[in-house]
C-alpha atoms as a PDB file:
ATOM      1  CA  UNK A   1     173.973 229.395 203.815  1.00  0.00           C
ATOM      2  CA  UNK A   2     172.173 227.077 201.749  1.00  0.00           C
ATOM      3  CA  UNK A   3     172.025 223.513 202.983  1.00  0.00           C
ATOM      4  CA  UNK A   4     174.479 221.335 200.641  1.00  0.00           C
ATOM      5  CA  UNK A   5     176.803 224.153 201.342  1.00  0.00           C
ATOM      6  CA  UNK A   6     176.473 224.096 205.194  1.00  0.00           C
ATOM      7  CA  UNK A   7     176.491 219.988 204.319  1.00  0.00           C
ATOM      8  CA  UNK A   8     180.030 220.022 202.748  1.00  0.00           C
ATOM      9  CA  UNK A   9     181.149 222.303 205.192  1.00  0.00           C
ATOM     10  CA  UNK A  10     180.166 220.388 207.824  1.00  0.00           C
ATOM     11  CA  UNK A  11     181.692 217.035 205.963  1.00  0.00           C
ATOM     12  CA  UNK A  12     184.741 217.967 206.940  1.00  0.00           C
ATOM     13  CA  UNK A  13     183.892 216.273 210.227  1.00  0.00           C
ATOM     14  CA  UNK A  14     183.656 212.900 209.241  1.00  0.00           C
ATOM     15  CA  UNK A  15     185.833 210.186 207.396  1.00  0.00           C
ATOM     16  CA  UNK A  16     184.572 208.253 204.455  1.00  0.00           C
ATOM     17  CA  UNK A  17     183.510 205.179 204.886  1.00  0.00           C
ATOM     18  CA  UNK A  18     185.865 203.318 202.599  1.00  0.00           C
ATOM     19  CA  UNK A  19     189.459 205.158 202.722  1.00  0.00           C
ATOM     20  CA  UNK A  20     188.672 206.657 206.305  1.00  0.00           C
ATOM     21  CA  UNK A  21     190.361 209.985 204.614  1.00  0.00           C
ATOM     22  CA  UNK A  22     188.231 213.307 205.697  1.00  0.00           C
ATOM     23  CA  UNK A  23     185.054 213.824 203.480  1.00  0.00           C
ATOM     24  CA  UNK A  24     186.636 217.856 203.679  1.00  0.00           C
ATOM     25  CA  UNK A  25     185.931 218.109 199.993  1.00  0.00           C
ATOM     26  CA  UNK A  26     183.508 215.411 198.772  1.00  0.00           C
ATOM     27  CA  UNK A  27     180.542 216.139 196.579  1.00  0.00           C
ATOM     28  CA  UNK A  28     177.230 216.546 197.761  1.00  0.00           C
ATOM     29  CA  UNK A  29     174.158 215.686 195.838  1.00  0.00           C
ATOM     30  CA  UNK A  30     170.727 216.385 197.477  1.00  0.00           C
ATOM     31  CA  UNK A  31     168.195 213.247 196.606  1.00  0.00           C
ATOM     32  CA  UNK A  32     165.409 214.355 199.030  1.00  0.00           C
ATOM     33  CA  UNK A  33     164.347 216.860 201.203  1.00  0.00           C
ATOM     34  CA  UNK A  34     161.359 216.109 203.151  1.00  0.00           C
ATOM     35  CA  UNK A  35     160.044 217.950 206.967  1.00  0.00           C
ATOM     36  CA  UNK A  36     163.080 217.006 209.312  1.00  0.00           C
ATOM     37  CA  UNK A  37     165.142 215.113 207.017  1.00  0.00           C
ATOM     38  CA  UNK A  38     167.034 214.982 203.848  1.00  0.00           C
ATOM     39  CA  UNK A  39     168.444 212.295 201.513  1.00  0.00           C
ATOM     40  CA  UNK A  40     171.711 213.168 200.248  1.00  0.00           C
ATOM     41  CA  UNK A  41     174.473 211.611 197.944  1.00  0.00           C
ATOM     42  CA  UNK A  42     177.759 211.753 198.826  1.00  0.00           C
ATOM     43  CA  UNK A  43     180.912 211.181 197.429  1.00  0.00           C
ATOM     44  CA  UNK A  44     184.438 210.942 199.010  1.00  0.00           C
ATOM     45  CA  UNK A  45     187.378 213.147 197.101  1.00  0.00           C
ATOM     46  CA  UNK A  46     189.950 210.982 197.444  1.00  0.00           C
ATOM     47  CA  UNK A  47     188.415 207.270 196.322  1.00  0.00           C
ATOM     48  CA  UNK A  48     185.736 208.363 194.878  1.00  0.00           C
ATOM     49  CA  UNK A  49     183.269 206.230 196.543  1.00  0.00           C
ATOM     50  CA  UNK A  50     179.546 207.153 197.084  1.00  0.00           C
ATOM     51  CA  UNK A  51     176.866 206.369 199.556  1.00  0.00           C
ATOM     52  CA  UNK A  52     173.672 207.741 200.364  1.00  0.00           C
ATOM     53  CA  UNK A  53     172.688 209.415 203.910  1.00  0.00           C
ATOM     54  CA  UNK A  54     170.136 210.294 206.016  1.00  0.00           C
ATOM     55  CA  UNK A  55     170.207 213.334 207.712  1.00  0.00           C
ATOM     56  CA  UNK A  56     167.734 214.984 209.890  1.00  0.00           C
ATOM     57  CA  UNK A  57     167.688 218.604 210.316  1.00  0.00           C
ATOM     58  CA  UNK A  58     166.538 220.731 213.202  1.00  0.00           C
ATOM     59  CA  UNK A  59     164.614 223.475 212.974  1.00  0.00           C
ATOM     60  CA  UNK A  60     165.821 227.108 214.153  1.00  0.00           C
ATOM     61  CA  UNK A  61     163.321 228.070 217.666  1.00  0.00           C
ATOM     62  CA  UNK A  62     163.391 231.656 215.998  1.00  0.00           C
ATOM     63  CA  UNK A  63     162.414 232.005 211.967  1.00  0.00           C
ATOM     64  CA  UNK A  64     165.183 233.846 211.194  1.00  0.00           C
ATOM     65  CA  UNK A  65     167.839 231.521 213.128  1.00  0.00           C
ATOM     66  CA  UNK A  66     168.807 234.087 215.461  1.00  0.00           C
ATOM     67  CA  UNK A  67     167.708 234.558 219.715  1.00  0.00           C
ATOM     68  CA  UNK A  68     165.712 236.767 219.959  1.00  0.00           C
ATOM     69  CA  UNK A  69     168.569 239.059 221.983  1.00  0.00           C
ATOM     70  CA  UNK A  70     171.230 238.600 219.133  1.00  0.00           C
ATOM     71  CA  UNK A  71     168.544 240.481 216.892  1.00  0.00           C
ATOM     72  CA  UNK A  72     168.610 243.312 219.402  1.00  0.00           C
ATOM     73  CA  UNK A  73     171.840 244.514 218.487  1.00  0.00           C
ATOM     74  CA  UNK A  74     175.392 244.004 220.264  1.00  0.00           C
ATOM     75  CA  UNK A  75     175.940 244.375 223.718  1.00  0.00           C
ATOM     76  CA  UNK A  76     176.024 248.039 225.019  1.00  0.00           C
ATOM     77  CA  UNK A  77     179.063 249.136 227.357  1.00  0.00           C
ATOM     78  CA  UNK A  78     176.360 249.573 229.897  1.00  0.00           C
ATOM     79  CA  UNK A  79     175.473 246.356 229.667  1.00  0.00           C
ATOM     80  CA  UNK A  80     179.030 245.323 230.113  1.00  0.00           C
ATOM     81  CA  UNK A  81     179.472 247.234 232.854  1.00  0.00           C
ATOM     82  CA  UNK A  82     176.276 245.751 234.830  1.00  0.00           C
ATOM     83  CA  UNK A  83     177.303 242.310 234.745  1.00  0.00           C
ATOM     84  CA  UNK A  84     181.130 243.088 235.381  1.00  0.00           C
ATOM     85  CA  UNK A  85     179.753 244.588 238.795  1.00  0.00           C
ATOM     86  CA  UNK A  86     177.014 241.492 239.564  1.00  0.00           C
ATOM     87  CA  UNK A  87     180.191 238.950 238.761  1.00  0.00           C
ATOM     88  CA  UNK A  88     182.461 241.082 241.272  1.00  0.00           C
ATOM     89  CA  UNK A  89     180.359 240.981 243.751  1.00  0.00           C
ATOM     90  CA  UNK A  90     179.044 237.218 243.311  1.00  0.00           C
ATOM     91  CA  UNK A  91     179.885 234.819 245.550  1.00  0.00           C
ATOM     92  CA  UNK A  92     177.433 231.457 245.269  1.00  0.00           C
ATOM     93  CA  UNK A  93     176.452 228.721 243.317  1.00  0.00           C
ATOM     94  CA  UNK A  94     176.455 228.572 239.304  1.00  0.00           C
ATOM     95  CA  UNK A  95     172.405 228.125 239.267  1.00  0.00           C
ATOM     96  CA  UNK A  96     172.031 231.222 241.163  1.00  0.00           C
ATOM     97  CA  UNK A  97     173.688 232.902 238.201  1.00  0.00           C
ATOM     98  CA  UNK A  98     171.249 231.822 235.530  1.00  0.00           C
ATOM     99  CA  UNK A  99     168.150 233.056 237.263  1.00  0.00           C
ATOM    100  CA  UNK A 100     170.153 236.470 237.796  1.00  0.00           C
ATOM    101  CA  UNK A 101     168.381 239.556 235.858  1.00  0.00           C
ATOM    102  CA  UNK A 102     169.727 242.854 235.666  1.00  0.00           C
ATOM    103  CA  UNK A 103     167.524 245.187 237.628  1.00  0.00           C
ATOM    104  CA  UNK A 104     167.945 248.378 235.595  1.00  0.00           C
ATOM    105  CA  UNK A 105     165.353 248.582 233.429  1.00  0.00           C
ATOM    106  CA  UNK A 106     166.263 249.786 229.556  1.00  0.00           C
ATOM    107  CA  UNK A 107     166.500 253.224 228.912  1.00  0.00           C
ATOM    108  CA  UNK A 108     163.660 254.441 226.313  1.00  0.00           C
ATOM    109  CA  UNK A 109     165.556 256.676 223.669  1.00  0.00           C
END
């Protein structure tokens, strides 16, 4: 998604600063891009008002957006099947869960 694209859709979030109506399908005019921030023109739908923002973007940890597991592939029914049996049996606090690894290692195909 390209960024005045995943702008607009995002607009749909806020209200415009005049009519307080939903910037849902307001116009989206990029001014600036620069490292960790853009300059964009805006204008609301339904008055037709403008105004300029600032936004600052965040960069993805991984290049192509993704962690690094989601670029593994889905989750097998093994996988599944592993943690349905570790949450049966758990019984302790939520931190203990988050240091929890499986202990099987991966198969090698």
């Amino acid at each position: 998604m390209n960024l005045i694209a995943l702008i607009k859709e995002r607009a749909k979030y806020y209200k415009c600063l005049a009519c307080s109506q939903a910037l849902a399908d307001c116009q989206v005019k990029l001014l600036n891009e620069a490292d960790g921030h853009c300059t964009v023109e805006v204008t609301c739908a339904n008055c037709g008002v403008s105004f300029v923002a600032v936004l600052l973007l965040k960069k993805a940890k991984h290049p192509d957006g993704l962690p690094k597991a989601a670029s593994e592939g889905p989750i097998s029914s093994d996988e599944m099947l592993d943690v349905h049996e570790f949450m049966k049996a758990f019984n302790g606090p939520i931190k203990e869960l988050v240091r929890w690894r499986p202990s099987r290692q991966p198969s090698s195909s």
